[in-house]
Protein backbone atom coordinates (compact mmCIF):
# COMPACT_ATOMS: atom_id res chain seq x y z
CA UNK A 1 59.12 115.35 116.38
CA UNK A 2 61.15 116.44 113.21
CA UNK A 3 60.08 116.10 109.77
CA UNK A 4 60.69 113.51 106.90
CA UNK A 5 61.51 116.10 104.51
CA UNK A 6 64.02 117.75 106.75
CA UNK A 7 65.75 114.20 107.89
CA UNK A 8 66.00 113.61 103.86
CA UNK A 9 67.72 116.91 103.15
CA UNK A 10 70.32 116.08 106.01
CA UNK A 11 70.74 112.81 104.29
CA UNK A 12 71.73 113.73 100.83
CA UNK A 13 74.86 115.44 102.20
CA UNK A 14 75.43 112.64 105.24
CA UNK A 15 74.85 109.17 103.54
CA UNK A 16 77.72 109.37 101.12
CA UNK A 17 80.44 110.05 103.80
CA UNK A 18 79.37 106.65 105.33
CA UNK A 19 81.49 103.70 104.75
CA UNK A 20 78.84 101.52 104.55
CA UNK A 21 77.18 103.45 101.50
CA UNK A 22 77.39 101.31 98.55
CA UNK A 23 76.33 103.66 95.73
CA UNK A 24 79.18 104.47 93.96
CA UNK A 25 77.41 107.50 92.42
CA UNK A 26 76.15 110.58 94.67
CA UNK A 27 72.13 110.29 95.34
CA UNK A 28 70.38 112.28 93.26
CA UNK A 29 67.52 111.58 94.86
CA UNK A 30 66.65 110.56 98.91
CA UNK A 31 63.30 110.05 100.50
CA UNK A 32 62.35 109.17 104.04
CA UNK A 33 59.78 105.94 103.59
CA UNK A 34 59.54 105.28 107.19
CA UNK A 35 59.66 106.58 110.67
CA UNK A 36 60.04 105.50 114.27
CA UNK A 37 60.73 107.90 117.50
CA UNK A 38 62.47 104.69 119.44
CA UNK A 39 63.15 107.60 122.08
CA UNK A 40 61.02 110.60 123.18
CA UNK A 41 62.95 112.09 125.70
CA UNK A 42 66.56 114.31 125.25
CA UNK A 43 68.40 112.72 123.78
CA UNK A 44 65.65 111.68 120.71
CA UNK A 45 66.26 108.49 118.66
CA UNK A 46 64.89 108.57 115.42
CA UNK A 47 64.54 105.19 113.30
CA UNK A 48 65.06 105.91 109.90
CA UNK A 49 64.21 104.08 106.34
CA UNK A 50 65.84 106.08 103.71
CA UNK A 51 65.14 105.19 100.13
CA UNK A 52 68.04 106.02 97.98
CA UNK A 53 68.13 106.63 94.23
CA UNK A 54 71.34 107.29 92.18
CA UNK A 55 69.68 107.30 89.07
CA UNK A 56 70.21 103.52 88.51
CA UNK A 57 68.42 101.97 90.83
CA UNK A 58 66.72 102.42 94.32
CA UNK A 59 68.10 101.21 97.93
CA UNK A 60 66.95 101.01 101.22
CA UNK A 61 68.94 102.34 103.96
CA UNK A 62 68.60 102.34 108.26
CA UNK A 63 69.96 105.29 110.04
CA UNK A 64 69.25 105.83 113.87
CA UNK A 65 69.46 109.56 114.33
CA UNK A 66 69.88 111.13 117.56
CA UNK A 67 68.97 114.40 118.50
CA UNK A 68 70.32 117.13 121.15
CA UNK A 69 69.41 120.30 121.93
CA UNK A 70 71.87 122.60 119.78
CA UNK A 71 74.98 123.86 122.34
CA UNK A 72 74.56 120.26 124.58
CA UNK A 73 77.83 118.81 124.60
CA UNK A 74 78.53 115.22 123.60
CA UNK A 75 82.13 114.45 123.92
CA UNK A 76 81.97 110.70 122.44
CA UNK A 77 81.47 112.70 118.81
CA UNK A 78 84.97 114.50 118.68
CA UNK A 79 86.87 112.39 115.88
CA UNK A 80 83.74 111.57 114.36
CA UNK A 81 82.79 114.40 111.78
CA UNK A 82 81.35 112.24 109.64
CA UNK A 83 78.83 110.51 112.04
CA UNK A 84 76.83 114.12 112.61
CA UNK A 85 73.87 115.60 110.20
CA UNK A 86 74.17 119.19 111.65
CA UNK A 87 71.70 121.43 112.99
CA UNK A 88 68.15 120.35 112.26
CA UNK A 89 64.30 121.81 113.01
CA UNK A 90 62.62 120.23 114.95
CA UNK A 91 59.10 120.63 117.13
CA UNK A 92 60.83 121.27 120.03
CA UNK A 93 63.29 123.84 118.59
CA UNK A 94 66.62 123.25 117.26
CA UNK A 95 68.43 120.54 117.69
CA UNK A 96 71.73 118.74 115.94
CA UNK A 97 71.63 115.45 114.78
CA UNK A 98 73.93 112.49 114.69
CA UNK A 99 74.29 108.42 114.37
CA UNK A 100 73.07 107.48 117.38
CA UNK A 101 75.10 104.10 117.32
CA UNK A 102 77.94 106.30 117.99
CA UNK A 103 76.74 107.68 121.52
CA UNK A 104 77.73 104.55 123.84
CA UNK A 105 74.41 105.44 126.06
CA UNK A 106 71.78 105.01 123.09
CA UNK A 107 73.83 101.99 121.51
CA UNK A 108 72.92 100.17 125.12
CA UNK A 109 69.57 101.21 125.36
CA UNK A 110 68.91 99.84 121.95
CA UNK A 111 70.37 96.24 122.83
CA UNK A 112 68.27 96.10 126.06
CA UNK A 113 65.59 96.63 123.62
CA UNK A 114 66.59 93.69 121.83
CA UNK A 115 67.40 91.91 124.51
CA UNK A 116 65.40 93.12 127.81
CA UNK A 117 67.52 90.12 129.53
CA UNK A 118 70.58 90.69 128.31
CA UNK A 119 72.48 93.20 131.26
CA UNK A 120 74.92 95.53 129.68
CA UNK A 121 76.16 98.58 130.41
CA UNK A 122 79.25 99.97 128.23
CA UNK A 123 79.10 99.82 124.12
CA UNK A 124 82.25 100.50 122.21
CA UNK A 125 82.06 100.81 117.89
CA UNK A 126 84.22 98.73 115.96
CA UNK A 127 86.43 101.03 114.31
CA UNK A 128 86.66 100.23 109.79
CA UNK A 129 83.00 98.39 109.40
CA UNK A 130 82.44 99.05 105.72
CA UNK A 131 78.89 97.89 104.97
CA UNK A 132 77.40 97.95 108.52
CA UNK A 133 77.63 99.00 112.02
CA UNK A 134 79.55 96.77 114.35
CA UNK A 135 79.43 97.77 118.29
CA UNK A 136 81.05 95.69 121.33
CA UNK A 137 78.82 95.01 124.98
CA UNK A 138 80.71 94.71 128.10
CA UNK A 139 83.43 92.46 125.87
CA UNK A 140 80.80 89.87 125.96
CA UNK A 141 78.01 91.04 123.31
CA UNK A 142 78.57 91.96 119.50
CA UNK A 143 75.94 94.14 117.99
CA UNK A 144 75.59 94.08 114.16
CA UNK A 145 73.13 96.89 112.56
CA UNK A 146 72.47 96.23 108.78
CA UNK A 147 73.09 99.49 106.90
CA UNK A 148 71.76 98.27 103.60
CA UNK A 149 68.25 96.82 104.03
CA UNK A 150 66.52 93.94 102.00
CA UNK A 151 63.28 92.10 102.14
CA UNK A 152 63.53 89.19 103.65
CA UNK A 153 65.64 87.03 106.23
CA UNK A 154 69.48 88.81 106.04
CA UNK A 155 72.03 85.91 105.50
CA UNK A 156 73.91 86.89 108.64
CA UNK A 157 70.81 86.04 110.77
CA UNK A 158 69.67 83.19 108.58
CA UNK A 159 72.90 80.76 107.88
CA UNK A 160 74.13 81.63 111.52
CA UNK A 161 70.94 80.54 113.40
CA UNK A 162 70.78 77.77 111.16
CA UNK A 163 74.04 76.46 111.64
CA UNK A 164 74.31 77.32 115.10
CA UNK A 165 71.51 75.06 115.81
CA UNK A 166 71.87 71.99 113.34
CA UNK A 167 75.59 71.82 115.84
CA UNK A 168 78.39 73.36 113.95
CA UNK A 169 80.11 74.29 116.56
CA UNK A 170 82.40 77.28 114.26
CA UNK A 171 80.12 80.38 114.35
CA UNK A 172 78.85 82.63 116.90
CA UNK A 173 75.79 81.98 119.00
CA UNK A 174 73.06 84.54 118.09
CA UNK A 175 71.27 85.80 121.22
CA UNK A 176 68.83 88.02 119.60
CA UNK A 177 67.20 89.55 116.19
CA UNK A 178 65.88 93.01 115.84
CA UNK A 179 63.05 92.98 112.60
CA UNK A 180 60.53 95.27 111.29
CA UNK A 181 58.18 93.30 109.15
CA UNK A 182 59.85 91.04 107.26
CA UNK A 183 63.44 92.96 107.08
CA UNK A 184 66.34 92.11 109.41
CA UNK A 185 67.51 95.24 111.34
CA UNK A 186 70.37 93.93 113.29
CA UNK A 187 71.52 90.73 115.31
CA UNK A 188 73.32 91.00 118.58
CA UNK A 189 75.63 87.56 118.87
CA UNK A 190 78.65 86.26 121.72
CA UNK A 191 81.66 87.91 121.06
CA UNK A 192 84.79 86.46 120.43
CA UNK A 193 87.22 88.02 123.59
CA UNK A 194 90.77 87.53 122.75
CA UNK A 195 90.51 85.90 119.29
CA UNK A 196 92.75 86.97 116.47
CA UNK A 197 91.56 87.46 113.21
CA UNK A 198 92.87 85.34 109.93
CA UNK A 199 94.39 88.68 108.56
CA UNK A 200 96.49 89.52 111.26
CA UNK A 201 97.59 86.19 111.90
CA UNK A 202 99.08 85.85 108.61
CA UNK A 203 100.22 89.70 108.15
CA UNK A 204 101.95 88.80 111.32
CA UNK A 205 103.49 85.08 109.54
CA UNK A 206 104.85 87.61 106.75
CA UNK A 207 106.48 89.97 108.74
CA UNK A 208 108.06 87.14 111.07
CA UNK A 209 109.76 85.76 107.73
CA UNK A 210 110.73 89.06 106.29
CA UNK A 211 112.61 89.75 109.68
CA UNK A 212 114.47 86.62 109.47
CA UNK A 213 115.79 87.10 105.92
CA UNK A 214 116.95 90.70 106.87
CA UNK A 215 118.63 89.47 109.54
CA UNK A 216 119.92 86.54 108.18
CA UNK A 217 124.14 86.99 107.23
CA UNK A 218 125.24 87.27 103.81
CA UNK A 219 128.41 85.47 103.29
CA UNK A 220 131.30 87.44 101.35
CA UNK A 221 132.99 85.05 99.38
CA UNK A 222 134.38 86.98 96.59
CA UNK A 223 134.34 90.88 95.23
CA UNK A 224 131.14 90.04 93.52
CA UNK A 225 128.22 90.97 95.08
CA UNK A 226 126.28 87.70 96.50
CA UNK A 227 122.98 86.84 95.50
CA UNK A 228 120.17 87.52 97.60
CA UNK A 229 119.42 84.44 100.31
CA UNK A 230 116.54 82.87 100.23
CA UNK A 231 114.31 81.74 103.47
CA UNK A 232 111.93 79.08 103.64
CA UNK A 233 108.71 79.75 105.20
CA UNK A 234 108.82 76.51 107.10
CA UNK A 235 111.97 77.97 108.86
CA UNK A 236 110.46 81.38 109.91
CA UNK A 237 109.28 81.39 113.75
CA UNK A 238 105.44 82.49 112.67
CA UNK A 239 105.24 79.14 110.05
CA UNK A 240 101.25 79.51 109.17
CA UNK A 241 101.25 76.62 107.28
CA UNK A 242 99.49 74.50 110.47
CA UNK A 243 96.92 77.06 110.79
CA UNK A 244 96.29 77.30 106.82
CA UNK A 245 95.58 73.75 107.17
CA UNK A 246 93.50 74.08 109.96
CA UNK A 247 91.30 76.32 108.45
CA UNK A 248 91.06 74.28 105.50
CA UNK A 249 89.72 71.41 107.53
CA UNK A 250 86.74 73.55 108.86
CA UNK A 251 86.45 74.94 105.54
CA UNK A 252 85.27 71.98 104.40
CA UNK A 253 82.90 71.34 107.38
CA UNK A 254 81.65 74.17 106.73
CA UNK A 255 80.31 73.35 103.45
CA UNK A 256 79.51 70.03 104.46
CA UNK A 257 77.06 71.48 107.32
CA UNK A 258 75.98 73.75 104.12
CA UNK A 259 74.71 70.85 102.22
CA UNK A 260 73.35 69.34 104.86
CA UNK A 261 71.38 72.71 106.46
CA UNK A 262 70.06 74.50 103.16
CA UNK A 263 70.64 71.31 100.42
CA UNK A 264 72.52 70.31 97.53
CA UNK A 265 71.72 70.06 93.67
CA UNK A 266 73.37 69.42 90.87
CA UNK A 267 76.09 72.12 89.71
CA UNK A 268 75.43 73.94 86.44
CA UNK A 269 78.87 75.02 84.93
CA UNK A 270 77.42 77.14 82.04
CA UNK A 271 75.55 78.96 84.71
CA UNK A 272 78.45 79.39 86.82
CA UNK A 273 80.27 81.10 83.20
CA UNK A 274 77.45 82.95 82.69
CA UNK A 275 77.94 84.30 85.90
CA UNK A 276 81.84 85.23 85.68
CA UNK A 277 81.35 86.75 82.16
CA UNK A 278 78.74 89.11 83.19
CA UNK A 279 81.31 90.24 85.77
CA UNK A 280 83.77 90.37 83.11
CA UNK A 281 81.70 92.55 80.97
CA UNK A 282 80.92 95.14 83.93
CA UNK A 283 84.35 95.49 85.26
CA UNK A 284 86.20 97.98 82.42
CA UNK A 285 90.32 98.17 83.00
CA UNK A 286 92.56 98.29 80.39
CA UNK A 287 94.96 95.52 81.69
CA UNK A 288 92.77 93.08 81.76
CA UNK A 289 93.70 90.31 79.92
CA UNK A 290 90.24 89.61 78.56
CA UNK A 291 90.89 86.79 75.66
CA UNK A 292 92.96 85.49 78.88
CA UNK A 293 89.90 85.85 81.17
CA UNK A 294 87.20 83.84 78.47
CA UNK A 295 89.50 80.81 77.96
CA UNK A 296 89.05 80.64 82.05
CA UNK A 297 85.45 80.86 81.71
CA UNK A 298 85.08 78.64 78.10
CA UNK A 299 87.47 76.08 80.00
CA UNK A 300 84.49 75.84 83.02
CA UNK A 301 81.67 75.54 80.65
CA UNK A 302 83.49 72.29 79.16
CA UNK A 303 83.66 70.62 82.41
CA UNK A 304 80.96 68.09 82.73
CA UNK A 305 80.47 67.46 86.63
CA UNK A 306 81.49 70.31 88.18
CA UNK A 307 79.94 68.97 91.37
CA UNK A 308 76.99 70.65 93.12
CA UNK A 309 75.63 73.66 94.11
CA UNK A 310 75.38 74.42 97.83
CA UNK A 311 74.58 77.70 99.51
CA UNK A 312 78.13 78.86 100.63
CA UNK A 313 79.66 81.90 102.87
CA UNK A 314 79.69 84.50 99.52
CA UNK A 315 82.79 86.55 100.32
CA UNK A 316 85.54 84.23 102.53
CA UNK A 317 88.71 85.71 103.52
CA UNK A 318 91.21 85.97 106.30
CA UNK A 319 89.08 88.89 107.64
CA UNK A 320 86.43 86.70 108.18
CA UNK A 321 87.44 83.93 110.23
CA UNK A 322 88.80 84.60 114.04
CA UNK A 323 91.09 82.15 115.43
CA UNK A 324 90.11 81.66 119.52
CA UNK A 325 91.70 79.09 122.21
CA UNK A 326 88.65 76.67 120.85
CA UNK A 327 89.90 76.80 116.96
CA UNK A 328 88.62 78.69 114.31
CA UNK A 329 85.26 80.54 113.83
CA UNK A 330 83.27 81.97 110.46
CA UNK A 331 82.11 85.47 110.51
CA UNK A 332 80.21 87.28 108.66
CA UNK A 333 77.70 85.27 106.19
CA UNK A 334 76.44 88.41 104.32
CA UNK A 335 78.09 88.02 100.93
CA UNK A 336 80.14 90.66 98.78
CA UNK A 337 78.09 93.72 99.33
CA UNK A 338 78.65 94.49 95.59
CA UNK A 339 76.39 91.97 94.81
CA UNK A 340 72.88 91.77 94.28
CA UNK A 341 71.18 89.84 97.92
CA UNK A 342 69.40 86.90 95.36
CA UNK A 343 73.09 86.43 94.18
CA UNK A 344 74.62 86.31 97.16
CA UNK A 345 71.75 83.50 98.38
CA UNK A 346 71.84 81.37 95.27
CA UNK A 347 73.40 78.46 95.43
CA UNK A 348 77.07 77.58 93.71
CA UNK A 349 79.76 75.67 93.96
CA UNK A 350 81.81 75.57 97.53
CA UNK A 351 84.79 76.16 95.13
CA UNK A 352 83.99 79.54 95.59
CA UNK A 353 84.39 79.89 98.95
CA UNK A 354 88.14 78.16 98.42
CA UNK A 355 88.60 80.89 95.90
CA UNK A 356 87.82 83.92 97.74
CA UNK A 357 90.38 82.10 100.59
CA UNK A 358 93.15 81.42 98.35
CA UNK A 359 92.69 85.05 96.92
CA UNK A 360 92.97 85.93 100.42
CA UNK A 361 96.23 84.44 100.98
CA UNK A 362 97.69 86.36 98.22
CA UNK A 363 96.59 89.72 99.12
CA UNK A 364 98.22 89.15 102.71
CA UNK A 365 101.23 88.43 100.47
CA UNK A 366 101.63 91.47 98.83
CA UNK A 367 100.16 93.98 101.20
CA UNK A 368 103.24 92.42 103.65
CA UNK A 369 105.69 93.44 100.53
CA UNK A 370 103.92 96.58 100.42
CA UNK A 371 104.64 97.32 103.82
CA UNK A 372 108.70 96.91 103.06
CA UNK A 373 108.40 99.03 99.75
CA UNK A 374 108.17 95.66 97.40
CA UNK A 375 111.31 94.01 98.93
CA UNK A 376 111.05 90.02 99.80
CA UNK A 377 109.31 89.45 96.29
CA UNK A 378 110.61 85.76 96.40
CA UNK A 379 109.27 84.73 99.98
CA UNK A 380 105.79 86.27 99.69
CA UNK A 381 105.21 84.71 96.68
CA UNK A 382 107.20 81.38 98.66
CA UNK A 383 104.65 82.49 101.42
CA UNK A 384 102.01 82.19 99.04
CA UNK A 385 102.54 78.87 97.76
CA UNK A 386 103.15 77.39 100.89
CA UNK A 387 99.66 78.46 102.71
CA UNK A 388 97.90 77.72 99.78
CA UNK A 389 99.02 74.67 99.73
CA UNK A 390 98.37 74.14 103.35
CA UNK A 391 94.60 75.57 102.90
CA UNK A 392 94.19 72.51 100.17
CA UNK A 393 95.84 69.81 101.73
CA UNK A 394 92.94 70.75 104.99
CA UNK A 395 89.97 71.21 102.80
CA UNK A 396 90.08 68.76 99.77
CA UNK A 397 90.05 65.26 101.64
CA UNK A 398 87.10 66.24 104.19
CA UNK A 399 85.54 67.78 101.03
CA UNK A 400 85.70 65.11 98.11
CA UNK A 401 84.62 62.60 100.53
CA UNK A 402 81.34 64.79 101.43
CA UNK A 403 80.63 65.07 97.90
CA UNK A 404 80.80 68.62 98.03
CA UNK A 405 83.15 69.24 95.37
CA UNK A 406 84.49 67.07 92.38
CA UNK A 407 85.92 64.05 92.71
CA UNK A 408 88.11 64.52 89.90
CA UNK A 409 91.02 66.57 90.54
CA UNK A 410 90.89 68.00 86.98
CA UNK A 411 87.63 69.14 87.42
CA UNK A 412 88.33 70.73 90.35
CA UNK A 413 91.29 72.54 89.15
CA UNK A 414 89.51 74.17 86.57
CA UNK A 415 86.03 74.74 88.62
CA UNK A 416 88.75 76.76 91.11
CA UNK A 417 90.56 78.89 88.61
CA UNK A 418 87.31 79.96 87.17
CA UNK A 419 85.99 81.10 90.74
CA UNK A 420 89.63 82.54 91.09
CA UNK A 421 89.25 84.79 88.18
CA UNK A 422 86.21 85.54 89.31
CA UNK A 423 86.88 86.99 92.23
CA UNK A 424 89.62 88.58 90.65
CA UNK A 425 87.78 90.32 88.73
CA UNK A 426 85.47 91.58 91.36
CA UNK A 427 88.34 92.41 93.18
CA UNK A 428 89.55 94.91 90.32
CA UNK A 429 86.07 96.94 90.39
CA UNK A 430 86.20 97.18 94.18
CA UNK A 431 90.08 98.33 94.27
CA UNK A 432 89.46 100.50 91.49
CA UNK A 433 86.34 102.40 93.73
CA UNK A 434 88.32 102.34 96.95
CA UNK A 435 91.73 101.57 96.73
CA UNK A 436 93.07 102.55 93.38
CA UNK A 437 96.81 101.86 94.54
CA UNK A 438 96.24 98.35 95.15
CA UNK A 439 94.25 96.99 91.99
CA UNK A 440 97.03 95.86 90.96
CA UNK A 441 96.95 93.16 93.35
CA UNK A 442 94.35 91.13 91.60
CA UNK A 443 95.13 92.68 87.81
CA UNK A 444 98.59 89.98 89.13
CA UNK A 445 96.04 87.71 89.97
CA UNK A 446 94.63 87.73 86.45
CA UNK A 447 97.88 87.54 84.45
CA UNK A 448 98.82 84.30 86.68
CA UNK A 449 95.43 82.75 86.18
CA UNK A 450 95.63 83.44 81.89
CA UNK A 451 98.42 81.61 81.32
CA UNK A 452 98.34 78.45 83.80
């Protein structure tokens, strides 16, 4: 129907406007290692397996390319410039190409071909995916199409069907798996109608308080200016602190369900250092406090039960967790896309899980400062304290008493800040490729964690 060569020159130019592209560098090099025509008739679906090299390494890549004859209209691609590969050759004459997740017909034909009993009929796309392809079905379905490819079971598909059927009743029922060979293509799972992410929730707890210290009244006592009032976050309408605590408490079910699922062993805390200091050594800024950084990471090696190694979620945050009538669900079991798959499936400890949470927390903080050009300094950081407090208070008891972090609270203090700076640190290589204006969000981080 079209040739490899000519779907690999169309992909140099349209794989690095994808959000989901993780090469940081442009390919210098893109091959087309497999084929599939899913579709024969107008419009054509093409399955895709690009092989990408940027002159570091090699990745795989799934694109589902549609074709239409060149001049057919297809309305659903105006404010989508991005999603289209242009005009291509083809065998039956020319055509134009584009994602064909974005044309709601073909998204539906492809879940009935996951699922041939599975009736839907309308598929909407998730708007800011970065490293997949997220549609909606009938506000019932949720379609997830792995970008990336790897050998092997994906950790969406893997820790959610495990889970799911060992009882924990905080993820999403998976309803069906799309694979070729022995890669994971996509899962299609319930969808969560009417929950409210972890993000908003607490963007929405931040702006509640800010409101209610502008509008609080200043008393004039004298002809000196008053200082500024302070609010408690306990007294703001949108208090988060019950929730925080909440979603500590399934936090640490989480991990206990973890243990139990995939297994425990002993924790190795030199491991764990190596670990952070190879991050350390990859991520280059100049306000790094680095002799701050390796007294973190020498301070971990010295602990001598830093309780065990589980496998864990890999990149927890607000965005991941969805708060619904029924409580609080866990999305997303992928890992930080930044990260090599065998890291992000070796075990470590649930710490870091708390970590990427309590980092979390303080992003919501600032980005909610942002939003009122840096006023409110004191109740963020107020806002801070309390959640994270709150998160704690939920997840330690449930989680000592498991056994799936320390017992001793020392241990675990230190065992945290290392996983803190950690993700930190991580944090500062991502912000730096995508968000330059808000590294310094974690370089904060950093300076807090080198001198507690």
């Amino acid at each position: 129907m079209i040739s490899p060569d000519v779907l690999a020159k169309a992909l140099i130019e349209f794989l690095p406007r994808q959000r989901w592209f993780a090469a940081s560098e442009m390919p210098v090099d893109v091959t087309v290692a497999d084929v599939e025509v899913l579709r024969t008739a107008w419009p054509v679906v093409v399955w895709v397996e690009a092989r990408v090299g940027t002159g570091a390494a090699v990745d795989r890549y799934q694109v589902l390319v549609a074709l239409r004859p060149s001049g057919e209209p297809a309305p659903f691609l105006q404010g989508h410039p991005d999603l289209t590969l242009g005009e291509l050759d083809t065998d039956a004459g020319p055509a134009y190409g584009y994602d064909a997740l974005v044309d709601p017909d073909l998204a539906v034909e492809l879940v009935r071909r996951m699922a041939p009993d599975e009736h839907v009929e309308r598929a909407r796309l998730v708007p800011g995916e970065q490293s997949n392809t997220s549609l909606v079905l009938d506000e019932h379905l949720f379609l997830k199409v792995f970008r990336r490819l790897h050998s092997g079971p994906n950790p969406e598909v893997e820790v959610t069907r495990e889970l799911f059927e060992r009882a924990f009743l905080h993820v999403v029922e998976p309803v069906a798996v799309w694979r070729r060979g022995d890669t994971d293509l996509a899962v299609l799972q319930g969808y969560l109608g009417g929950g409210v992410d972890g993000w908003a929730m607490a963007l929405t707890s931040l702006r509640d308080l800010f409101a209610v210290h502008e509008t609080q009244p200043i008393p004039i006592i004298s002809d000196v200016a008053p200082a500024p009032q302070r609010v408690d976050p306990s007294a703001a309408g949108g208090d988060f602190s019950g929730e925080a605590e909440r979603l500590g408490e399934m936090t640490a079910e989480l991990h206990v369900a973890m243990a139990d699922v995939f297994g425990h062993a002993p924790g190795d805390a030199s491991a764990w250092a190596d670990s952070i200091d190879d991050w350390l050594r990859r991520v280059q800024h100049p306000d790094i406090d680095r002799d701050g950084v390796r007294a973190r990471i020498d301070a971990l090696r010295r602990v001598d039960d830093p309780g065990p190694a589980i496998r864990v979620h890999g990149d927890y945050h607000l965005g991941q967790v969805m708060r619904t009538d029924e409580g609080w669900y866990v999305l997303d079991f992928e890992g930080e896309p930044a990260r090599s798959i065998e890291e992000r499936r070796r075990p470590t400890s649930a710490l870091k899980d708390v970590a990427g949470m309590l980092r979390s927390l303080h992003y919501a903080s600032m980005v909610a400062m942002f939003e009122r050009d840096e006023e409110h300094t004191h109740e963020a950081a107020a806002w801070e304290r309390r959640n994270r407090e709150a998160f704690l208070a939920g997840y330690l008891p449930k989680a000592r008493a498991a056994g799936v972090v320390p017992d001793d609270q020392t241990a675990i203090s230190v065992v945290l800040a290392a996983f803190e700076t950690d993700k930190a640190l991580y944090e500062v290589g991502y912000e730096q490729a995508h968000r330059p204006d808000w590294v310094r969000i974690p370089l904060a981080a950093l300076r807090r964690l080198s001198v507690k």
